[in-house]
PDB file of N, CA and C in Angstrom:
ATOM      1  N   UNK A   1       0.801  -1.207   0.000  1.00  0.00           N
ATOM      2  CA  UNK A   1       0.000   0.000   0.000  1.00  0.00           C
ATOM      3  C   UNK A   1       0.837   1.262   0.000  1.00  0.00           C
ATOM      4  N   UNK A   2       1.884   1.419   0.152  1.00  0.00           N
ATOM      5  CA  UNK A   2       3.132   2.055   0.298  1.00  0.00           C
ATOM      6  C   UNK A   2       3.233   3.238  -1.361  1.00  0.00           C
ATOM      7  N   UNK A   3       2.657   2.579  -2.345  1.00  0.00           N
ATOM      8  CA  UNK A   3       2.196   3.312  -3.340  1.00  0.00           C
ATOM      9  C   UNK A   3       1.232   4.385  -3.801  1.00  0.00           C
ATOM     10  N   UNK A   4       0.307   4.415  -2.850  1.00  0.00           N
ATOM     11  CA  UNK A   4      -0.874   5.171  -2.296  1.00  0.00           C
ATOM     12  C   UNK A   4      -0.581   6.648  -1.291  1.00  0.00           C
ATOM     13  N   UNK A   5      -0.954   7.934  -2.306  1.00  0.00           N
ATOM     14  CA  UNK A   5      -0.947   8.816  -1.123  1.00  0.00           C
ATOM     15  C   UNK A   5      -1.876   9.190  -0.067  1.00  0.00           C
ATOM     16  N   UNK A   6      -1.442   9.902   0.588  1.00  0.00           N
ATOM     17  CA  UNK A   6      -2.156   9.915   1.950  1.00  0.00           C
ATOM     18  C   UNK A   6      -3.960  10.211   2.059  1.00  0.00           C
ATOM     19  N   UNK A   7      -3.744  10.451   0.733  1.00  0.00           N
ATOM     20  CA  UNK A   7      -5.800  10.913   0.184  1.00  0.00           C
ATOM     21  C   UNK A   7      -6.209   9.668  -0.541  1.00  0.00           C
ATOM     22  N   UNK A   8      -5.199   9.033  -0.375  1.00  0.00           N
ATOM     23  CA  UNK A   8      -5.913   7.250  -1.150  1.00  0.00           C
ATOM     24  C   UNK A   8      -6.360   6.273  -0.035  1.00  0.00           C
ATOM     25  N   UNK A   9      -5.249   6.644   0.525  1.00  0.00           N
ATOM     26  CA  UNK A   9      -5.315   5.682   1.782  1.00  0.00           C
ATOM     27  C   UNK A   9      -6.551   5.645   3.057  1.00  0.00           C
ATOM     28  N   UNK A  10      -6.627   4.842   3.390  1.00  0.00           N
ATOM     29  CA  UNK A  10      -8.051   4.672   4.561  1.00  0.00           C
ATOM     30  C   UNK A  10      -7.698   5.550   5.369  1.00  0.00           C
ATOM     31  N   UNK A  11      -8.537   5.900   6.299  1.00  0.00           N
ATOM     32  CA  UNK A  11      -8.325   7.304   7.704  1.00  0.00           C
ATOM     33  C   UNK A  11      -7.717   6.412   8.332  1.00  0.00           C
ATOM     34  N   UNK A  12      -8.125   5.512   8.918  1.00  0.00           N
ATOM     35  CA  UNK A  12      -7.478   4.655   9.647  1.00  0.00           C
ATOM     36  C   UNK A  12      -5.625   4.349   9.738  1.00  0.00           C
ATOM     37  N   UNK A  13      -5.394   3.946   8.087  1.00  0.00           N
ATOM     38  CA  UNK A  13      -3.635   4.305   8.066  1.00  0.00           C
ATOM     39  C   UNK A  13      -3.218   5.036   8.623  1.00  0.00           C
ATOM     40  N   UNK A  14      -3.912   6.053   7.718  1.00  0.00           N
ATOM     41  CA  UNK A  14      -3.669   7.863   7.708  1.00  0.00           C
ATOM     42  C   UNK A  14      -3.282   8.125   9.453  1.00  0.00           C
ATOM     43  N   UNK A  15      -4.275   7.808  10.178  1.00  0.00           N
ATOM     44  CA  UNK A  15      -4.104   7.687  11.546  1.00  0.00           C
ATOM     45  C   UNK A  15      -2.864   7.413  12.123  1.00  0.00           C
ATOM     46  N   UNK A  16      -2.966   6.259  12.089  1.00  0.00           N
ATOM     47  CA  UNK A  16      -1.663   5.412  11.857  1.00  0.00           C
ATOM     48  C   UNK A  16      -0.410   6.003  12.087  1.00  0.00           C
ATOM     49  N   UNK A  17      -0.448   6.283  10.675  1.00  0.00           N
ATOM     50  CA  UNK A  17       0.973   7.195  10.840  1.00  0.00           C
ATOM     51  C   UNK A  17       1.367   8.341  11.636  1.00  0.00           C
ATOM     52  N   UNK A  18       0.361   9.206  11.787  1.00  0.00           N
ATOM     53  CA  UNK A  18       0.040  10.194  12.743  1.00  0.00           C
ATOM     54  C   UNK A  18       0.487   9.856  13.805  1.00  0.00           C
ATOM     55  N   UNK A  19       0.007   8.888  14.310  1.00  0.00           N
ATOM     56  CA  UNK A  19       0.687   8.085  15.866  1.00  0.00           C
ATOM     57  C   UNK A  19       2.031   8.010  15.910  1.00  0.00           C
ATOM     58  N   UNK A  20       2.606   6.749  14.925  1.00  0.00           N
ATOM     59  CA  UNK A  20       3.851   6.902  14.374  1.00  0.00           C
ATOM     60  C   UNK A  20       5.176   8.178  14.392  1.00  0.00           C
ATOM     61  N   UNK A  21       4.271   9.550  14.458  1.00  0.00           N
ATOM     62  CA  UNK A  21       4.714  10.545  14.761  1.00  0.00           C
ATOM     63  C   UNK A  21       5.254  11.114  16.027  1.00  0.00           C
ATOM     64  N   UNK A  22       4.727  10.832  16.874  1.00  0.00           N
ATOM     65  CA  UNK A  22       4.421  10.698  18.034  1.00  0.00           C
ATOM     66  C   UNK A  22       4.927   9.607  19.301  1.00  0.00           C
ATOM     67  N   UNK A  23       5.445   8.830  18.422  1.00  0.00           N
ATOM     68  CA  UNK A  23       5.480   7.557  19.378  1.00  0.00           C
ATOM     69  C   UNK A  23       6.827   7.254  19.356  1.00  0.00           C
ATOM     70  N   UNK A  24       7.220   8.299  20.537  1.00  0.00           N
ATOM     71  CA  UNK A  24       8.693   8.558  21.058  1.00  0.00           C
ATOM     72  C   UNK A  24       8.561   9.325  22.010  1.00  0.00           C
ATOM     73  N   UNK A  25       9.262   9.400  23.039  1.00  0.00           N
ATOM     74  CA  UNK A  25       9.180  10.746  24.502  1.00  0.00           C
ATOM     75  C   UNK A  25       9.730  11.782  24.402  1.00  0.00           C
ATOM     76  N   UNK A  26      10.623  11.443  23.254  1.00  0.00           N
ATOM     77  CA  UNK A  26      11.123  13.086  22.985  1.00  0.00           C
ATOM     78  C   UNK A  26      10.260  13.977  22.346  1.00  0.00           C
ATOM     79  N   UNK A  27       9.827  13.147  21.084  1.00  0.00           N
ATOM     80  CA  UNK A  27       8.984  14.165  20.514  1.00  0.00           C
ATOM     81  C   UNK A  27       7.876  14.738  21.076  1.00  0.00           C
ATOM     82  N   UNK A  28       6.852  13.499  22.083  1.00  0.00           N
ATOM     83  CA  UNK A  28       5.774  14.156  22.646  1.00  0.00           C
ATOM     84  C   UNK A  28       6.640  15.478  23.918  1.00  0.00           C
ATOM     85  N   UNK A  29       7.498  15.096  24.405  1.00  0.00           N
ATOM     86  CA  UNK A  29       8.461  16.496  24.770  1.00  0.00           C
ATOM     87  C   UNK A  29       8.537  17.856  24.045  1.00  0.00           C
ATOM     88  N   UNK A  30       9.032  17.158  22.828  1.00  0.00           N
ATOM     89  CA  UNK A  30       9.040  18.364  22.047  1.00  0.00           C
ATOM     90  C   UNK A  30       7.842  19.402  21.987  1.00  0.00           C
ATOM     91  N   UNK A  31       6.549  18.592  21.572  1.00  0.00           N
ATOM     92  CA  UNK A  31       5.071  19.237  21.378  1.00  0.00           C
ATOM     93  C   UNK A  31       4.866  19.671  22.563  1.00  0.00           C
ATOM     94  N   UNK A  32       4.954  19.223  23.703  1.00  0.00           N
ATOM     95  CA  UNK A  32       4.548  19.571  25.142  1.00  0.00           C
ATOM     96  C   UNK A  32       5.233  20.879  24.913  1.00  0.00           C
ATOM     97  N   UNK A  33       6.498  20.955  24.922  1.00  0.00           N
ATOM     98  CA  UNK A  33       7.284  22.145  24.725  1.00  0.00           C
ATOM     99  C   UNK A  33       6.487  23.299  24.309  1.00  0.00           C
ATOM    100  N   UNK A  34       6.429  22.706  22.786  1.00  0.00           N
ATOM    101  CA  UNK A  34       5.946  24.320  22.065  1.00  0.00           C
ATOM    102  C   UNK A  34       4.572  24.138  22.298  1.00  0.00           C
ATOM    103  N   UNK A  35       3.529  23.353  23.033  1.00  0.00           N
ATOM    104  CA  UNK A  35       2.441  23.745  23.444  1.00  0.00           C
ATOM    105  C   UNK A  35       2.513  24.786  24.379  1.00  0.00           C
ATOM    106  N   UNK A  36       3.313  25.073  25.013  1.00  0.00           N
ATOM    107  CA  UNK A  36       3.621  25.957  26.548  1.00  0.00           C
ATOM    108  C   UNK A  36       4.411  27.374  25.381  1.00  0.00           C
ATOM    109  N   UNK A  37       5.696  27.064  24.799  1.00  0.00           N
ATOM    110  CA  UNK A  37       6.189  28.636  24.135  1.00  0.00           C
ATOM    111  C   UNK A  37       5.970  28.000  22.605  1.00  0.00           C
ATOM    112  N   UNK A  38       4.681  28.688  22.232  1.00  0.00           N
ATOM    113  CA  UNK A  38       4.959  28.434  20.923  1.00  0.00           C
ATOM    114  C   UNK A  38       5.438  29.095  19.557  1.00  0.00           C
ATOM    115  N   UNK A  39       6.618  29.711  20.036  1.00  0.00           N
ATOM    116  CA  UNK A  39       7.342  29.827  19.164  1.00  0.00           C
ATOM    117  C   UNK A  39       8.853  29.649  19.715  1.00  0.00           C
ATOM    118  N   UNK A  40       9.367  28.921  19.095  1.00  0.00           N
ATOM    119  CA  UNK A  40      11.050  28.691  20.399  1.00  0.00           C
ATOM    120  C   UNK A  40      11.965  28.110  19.405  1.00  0.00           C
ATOM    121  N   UNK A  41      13.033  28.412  19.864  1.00  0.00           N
ATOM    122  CA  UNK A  41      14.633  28.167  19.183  1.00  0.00           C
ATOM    123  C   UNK A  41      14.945  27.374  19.534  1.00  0.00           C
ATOM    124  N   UNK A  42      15.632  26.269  18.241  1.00  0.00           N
ATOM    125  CA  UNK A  42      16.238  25.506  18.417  1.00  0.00           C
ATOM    126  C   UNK A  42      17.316  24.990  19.868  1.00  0.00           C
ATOM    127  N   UNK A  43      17.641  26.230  19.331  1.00  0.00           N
ATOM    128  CA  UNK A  43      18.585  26.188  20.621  1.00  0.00           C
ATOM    129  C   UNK A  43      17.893  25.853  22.186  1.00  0.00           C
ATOM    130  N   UNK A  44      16.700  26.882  22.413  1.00  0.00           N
ATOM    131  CA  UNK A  44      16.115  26.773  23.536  1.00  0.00           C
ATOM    132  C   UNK A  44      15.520  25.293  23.836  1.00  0.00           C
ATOM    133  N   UNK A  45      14.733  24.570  22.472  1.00  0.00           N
ATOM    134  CA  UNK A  45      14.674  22.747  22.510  1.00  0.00           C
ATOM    135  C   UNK A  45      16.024  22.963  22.851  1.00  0.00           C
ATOM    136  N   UNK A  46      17.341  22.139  22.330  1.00  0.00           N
ATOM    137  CA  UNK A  46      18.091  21.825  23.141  1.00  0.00           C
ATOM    138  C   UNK A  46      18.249  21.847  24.625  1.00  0.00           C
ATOM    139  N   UNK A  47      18.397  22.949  24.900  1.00  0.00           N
ATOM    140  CA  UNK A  47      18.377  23.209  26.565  1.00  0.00           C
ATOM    141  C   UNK A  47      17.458  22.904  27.369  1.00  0.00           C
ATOM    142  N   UNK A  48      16.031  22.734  26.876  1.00  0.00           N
ATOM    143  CA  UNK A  48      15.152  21.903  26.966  1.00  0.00           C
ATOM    144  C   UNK A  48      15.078  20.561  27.346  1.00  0.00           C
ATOM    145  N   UNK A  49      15.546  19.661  26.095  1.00  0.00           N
ATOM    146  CA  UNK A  49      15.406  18.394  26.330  1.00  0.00           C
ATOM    147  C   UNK A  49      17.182  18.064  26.525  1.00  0.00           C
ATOM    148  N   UNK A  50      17.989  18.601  26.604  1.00  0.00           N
ATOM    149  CA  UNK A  50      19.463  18.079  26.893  1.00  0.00           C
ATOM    150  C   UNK A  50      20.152  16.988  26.140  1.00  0.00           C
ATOM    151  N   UNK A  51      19.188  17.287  25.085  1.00  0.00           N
ATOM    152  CA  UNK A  51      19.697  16.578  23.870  1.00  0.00           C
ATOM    153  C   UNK A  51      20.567  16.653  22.785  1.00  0.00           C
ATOM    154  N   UNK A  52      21.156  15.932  22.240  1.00  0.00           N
ATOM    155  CA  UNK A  52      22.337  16.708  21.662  1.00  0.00           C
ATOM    156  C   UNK A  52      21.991  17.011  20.270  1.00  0.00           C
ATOM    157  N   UNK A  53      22.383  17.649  19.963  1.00  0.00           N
ATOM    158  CA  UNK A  53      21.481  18.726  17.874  1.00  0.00           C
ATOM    159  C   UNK A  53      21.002  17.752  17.002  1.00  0.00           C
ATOM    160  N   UNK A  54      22.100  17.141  17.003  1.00  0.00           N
ATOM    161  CA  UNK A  54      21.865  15.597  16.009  1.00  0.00           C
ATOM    162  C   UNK A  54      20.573  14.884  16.278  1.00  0.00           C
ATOM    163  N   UNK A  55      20.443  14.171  17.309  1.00  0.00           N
ATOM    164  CA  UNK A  55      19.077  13.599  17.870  1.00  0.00           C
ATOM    165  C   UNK A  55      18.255  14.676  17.384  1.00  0.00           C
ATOM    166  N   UNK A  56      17.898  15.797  18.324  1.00  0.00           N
ATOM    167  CA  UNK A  56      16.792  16.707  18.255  1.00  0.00           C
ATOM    168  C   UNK A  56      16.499  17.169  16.831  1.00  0.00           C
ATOM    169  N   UNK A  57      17.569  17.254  15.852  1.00  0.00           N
ATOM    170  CA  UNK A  57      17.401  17.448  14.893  1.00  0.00           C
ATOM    171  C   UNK A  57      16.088  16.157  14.089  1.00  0.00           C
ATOM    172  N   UNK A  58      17.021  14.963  13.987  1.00  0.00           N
ATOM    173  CA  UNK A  58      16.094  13.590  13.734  1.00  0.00           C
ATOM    174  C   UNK A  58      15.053  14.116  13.837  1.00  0.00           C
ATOM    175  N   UNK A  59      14.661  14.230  15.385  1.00  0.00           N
ATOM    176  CA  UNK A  59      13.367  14.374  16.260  1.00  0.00           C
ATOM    177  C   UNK A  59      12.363  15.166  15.412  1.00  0.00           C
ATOM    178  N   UNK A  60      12.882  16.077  15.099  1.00  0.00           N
ATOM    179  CA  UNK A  60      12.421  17.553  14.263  1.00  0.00           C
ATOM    180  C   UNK A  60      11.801  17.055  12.920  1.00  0.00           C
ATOM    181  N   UNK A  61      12.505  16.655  12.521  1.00  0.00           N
ATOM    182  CA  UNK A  61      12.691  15.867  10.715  1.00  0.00           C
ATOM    183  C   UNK A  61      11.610  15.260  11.446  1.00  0.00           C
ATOM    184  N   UNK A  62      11.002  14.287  12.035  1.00  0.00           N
ATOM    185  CA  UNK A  62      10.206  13.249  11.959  1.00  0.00           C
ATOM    186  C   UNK A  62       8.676  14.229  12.551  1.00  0.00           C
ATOM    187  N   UNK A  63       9.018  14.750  13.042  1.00  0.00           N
ATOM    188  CA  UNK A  63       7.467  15.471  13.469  1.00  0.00           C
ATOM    189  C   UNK A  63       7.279  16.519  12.372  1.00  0.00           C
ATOM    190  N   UNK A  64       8.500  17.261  11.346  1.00  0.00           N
ATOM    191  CA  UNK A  64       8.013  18.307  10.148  1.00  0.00           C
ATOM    192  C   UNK A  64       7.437  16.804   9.293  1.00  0.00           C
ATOM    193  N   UNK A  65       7.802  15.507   8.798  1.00  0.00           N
ATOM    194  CA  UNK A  65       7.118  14.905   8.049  1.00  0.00           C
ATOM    195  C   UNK A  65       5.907  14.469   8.189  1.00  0.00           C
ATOM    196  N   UNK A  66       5.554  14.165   9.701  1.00  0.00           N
ATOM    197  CA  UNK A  66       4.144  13.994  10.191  1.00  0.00           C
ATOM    198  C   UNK A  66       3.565  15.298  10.270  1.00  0.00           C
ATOM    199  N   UNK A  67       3.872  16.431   9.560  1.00  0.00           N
ATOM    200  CA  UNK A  67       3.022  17.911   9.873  1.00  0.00           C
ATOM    201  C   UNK A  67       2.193  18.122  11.081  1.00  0.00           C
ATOM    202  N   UNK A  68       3.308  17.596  12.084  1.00  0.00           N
ATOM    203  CA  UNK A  68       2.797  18.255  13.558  1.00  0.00           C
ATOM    204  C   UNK A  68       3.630  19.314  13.599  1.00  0.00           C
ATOM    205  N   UNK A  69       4.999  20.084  13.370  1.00  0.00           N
ATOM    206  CA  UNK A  69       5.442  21.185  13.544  1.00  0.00           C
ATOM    207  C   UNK A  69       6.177  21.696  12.424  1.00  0.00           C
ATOM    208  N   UNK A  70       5.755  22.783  12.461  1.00  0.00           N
ATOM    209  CA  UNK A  70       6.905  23.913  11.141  1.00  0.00           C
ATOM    210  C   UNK A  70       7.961  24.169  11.973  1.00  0.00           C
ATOM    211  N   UNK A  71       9.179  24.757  11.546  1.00  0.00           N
ATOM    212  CA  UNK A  71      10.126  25.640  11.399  1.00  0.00           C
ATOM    213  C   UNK A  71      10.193  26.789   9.982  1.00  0.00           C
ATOM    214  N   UNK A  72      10.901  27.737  11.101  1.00  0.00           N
ATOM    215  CA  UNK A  72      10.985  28.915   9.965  1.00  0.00           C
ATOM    216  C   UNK A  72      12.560  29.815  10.786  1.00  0.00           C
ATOM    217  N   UNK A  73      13.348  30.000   9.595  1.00  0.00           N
ATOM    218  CA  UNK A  73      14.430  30.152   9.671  1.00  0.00           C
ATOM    219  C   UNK A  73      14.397  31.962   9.757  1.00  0.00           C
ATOM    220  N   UNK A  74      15.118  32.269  10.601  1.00  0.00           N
ATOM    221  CA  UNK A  74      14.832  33.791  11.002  1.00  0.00           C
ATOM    222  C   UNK A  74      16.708  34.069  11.416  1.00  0.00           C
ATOM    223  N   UNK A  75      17.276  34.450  10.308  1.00  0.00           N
ATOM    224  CA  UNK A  75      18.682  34.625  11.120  1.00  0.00           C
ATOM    225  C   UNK A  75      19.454  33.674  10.816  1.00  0.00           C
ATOM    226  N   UNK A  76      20.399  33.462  11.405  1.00  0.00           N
ATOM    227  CA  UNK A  76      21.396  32.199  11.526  1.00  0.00           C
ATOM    228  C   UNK A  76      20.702  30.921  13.081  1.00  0.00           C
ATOM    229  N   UNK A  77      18.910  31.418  12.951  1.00  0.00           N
ATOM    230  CA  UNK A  77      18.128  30.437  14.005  1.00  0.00           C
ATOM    231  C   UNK A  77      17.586  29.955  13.520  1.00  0.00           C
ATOM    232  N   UNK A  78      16.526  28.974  13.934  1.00  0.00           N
ATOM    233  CA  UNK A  78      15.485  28.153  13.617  1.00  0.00           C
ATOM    234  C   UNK A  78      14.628  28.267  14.191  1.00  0.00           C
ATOM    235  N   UNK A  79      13.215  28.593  14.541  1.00  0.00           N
ATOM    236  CA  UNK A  79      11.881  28.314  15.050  1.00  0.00           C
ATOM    237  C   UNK A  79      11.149  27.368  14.797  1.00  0.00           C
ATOM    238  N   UNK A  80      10.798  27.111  15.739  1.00  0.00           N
ATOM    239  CA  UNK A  80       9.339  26.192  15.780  1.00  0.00           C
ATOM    240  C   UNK A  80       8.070  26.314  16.514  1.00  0.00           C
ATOM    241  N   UNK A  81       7.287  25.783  15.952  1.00  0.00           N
ATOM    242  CA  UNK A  81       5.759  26.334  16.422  1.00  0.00           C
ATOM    243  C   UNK A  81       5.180  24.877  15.541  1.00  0.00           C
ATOM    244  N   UNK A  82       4.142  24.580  16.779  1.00  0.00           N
ATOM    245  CA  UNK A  82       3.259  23.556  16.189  1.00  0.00           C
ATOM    246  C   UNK A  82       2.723  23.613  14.791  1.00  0.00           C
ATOM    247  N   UNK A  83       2.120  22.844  13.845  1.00  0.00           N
ATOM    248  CA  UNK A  83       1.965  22.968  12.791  1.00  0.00           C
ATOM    249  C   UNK A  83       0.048  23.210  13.170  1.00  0.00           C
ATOM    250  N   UNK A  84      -0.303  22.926  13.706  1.00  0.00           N
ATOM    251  CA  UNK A  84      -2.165  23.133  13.803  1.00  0.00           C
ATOM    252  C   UNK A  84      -2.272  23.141  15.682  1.00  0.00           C
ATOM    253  N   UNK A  85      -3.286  24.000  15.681  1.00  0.00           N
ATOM    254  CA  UNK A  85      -3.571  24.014  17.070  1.00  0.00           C
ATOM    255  C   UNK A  85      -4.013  22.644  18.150  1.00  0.00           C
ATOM    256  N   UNK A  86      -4.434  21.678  17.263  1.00  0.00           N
ATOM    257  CA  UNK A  86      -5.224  20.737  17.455  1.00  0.00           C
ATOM    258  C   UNK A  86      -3.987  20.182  17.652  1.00  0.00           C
ATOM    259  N   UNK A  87      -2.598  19.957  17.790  1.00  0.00           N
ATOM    260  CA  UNK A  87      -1.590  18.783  17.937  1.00  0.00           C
ATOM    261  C   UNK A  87      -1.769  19.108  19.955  1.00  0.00           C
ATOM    262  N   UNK A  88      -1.984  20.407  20.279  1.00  0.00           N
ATOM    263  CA  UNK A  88      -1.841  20.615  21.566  1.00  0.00           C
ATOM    264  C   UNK A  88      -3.189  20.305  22.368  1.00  0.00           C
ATOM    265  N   UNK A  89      -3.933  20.342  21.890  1.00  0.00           N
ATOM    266  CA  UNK A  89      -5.404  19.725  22.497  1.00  0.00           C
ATOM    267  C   UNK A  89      -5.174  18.432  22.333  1.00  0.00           C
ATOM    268  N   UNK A  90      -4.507  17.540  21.437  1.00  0.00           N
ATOM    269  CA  UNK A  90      -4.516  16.333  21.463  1.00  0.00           C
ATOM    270  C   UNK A  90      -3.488  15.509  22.437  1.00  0.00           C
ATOM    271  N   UNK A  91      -3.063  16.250  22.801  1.00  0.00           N
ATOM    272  CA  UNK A  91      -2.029  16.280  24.022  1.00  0.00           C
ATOM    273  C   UNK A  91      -2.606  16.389  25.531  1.00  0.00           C
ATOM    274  N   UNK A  92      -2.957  17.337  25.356  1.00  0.00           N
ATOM    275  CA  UNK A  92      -4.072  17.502  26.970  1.00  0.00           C
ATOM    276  C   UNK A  92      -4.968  16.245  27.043  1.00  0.00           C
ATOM    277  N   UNK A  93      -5.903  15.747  25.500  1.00  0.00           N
ATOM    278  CA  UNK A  93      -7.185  14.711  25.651  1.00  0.00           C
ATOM    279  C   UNK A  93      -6.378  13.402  26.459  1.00  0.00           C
ATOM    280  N   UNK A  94      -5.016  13.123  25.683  1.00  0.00           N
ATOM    281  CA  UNK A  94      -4.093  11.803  25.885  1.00  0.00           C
ATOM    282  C   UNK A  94      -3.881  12.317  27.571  1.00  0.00           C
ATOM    283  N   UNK A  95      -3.356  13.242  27.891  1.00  0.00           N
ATOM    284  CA  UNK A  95      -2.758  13.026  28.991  1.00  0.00           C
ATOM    285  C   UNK A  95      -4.370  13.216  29.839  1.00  0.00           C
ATOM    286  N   UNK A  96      -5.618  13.487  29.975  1.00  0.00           N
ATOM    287  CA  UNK A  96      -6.539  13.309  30.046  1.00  0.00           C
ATOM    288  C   UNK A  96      -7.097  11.803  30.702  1.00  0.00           C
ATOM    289  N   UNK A  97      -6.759  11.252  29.301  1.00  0.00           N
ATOM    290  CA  UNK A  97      -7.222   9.476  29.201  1.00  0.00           C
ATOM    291  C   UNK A  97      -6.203   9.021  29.993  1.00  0.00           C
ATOM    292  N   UNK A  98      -5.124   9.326  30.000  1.00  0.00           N
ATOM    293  CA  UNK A  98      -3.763   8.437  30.991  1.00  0.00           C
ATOM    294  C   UNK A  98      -4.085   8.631  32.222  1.00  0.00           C
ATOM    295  N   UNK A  99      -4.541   9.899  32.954  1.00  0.00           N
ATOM    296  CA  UNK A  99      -4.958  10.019  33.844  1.00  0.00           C
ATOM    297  C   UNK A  99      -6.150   8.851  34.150  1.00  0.00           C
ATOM    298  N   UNK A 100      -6.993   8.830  33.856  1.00  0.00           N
ATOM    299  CA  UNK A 100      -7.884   8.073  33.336  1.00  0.00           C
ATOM    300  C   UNK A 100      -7.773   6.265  33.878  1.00  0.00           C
ATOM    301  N   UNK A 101      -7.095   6.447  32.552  1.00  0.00           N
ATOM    302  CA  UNK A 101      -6.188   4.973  32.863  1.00  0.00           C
ATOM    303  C   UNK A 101      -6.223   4.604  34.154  1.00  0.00           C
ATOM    304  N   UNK A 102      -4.937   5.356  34.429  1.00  0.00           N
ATOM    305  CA  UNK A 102      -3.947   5.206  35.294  1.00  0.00           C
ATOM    306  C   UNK A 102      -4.629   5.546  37.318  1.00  0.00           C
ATOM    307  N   UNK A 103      -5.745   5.810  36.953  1.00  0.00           N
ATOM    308  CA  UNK A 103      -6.911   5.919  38.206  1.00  0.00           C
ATOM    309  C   UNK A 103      -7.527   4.264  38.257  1.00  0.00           C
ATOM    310  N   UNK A 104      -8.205   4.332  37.126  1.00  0.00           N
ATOM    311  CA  UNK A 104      -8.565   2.761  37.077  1.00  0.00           C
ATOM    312  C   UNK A 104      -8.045   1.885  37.303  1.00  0.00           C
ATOM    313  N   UNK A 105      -6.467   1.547  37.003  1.00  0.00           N
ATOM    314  CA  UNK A 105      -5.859   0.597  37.330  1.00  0.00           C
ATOM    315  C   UNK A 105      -5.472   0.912  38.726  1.00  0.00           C
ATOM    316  N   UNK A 106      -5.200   1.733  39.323  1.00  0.00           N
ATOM    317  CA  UNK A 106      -4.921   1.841  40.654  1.00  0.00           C
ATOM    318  C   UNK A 106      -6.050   1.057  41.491  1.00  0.00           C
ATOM    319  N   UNK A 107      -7.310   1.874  40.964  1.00  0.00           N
ATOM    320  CA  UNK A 107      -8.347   0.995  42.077  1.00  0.00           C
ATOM    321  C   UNK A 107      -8.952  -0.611  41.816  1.00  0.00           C
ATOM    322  N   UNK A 108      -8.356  -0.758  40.456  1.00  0.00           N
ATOM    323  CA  UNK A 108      -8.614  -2.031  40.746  1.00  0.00           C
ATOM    324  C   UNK A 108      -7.029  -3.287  41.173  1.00  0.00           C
ATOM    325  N   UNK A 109      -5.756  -2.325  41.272  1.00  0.00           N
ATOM    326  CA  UNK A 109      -5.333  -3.280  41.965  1.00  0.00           C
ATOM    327  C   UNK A 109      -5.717  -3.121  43.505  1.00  0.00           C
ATOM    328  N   UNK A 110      -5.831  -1.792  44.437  1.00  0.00           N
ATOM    329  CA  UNK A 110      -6.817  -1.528  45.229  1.00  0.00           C
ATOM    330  C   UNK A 110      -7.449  -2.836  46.024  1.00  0.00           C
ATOM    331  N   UNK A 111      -8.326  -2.850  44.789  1.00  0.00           N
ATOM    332  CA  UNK A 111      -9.252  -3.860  45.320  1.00  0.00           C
ATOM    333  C   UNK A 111      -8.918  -5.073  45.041  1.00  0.00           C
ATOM    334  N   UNK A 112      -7.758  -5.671  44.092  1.00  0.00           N
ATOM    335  CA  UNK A 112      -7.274  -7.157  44.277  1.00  0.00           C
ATOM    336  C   UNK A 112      -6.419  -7.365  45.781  1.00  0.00           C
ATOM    337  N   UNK A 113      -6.270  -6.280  46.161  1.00  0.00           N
ATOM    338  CA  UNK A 113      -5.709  -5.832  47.168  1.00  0.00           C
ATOM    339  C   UNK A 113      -6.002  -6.275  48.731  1.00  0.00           C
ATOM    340  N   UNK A 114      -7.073  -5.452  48.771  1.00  0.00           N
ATOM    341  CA  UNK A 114      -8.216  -5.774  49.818  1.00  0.00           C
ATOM    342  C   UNK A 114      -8.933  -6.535  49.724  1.00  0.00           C
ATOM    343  N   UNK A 115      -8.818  -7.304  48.876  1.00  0.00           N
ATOM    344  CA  UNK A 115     -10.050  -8.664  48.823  1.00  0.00           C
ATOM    345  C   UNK A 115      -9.321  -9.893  49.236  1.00  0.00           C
TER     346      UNK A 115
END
């Protein structure tokens, strides 16, 4: 299916890959990041995540191909800013549901607990 662009393909892939984007701690770092300053220098990610350029760079490359964040070159810098508002609401819903989660499983070990 690998031949198919992203308007051929089922939502579901499409999805897919989206996740794919995402499904690393740096990067959801990264977005957390520029959900809070959204507009920030490279440099400032670095100091950020204490990562070294190379990585963060990767990092970067893989979330501009999933069009969760732009850069725009201003100077001898780099910026970034989320690519749609909706990458940062989708961030709050997840950490939302983990909460979520992560309540439920408490009370039911809880109660394997006490029983």
């Amino acid at each position: 299916m690998d031949q198919f662009s992203d308007a051929q393909r089922p939502l579901y892939e499409v999805k897919a890959n989206l996740f794919k984007g995402l499904a690393h701690p740096v990067r959801v770092r990264v977005l957390e990041v520029l959900s809070v300053h959204p507009d920030i220098s490279v440099a400032e990610l670095l100091a950020d995540t204490g990562m070294e350029p190379s990585h963060l760079s990767q990092h970067l490359a893989v979330l501009r191909r999933h069009h969760l964040v732009v850069g725009e070159r201003r100077g001898s810098q780099v910026f970034y800013s989320l690519a749609y508002p909706q990458v940062a609401d989708l961030l709050a819903v997840s950490r939302s549901l983990l909460i979520d989660i992560l309540q439920t499983t408490r009370q039911q070990l809880e109660s394997t607990v006490t029983s």
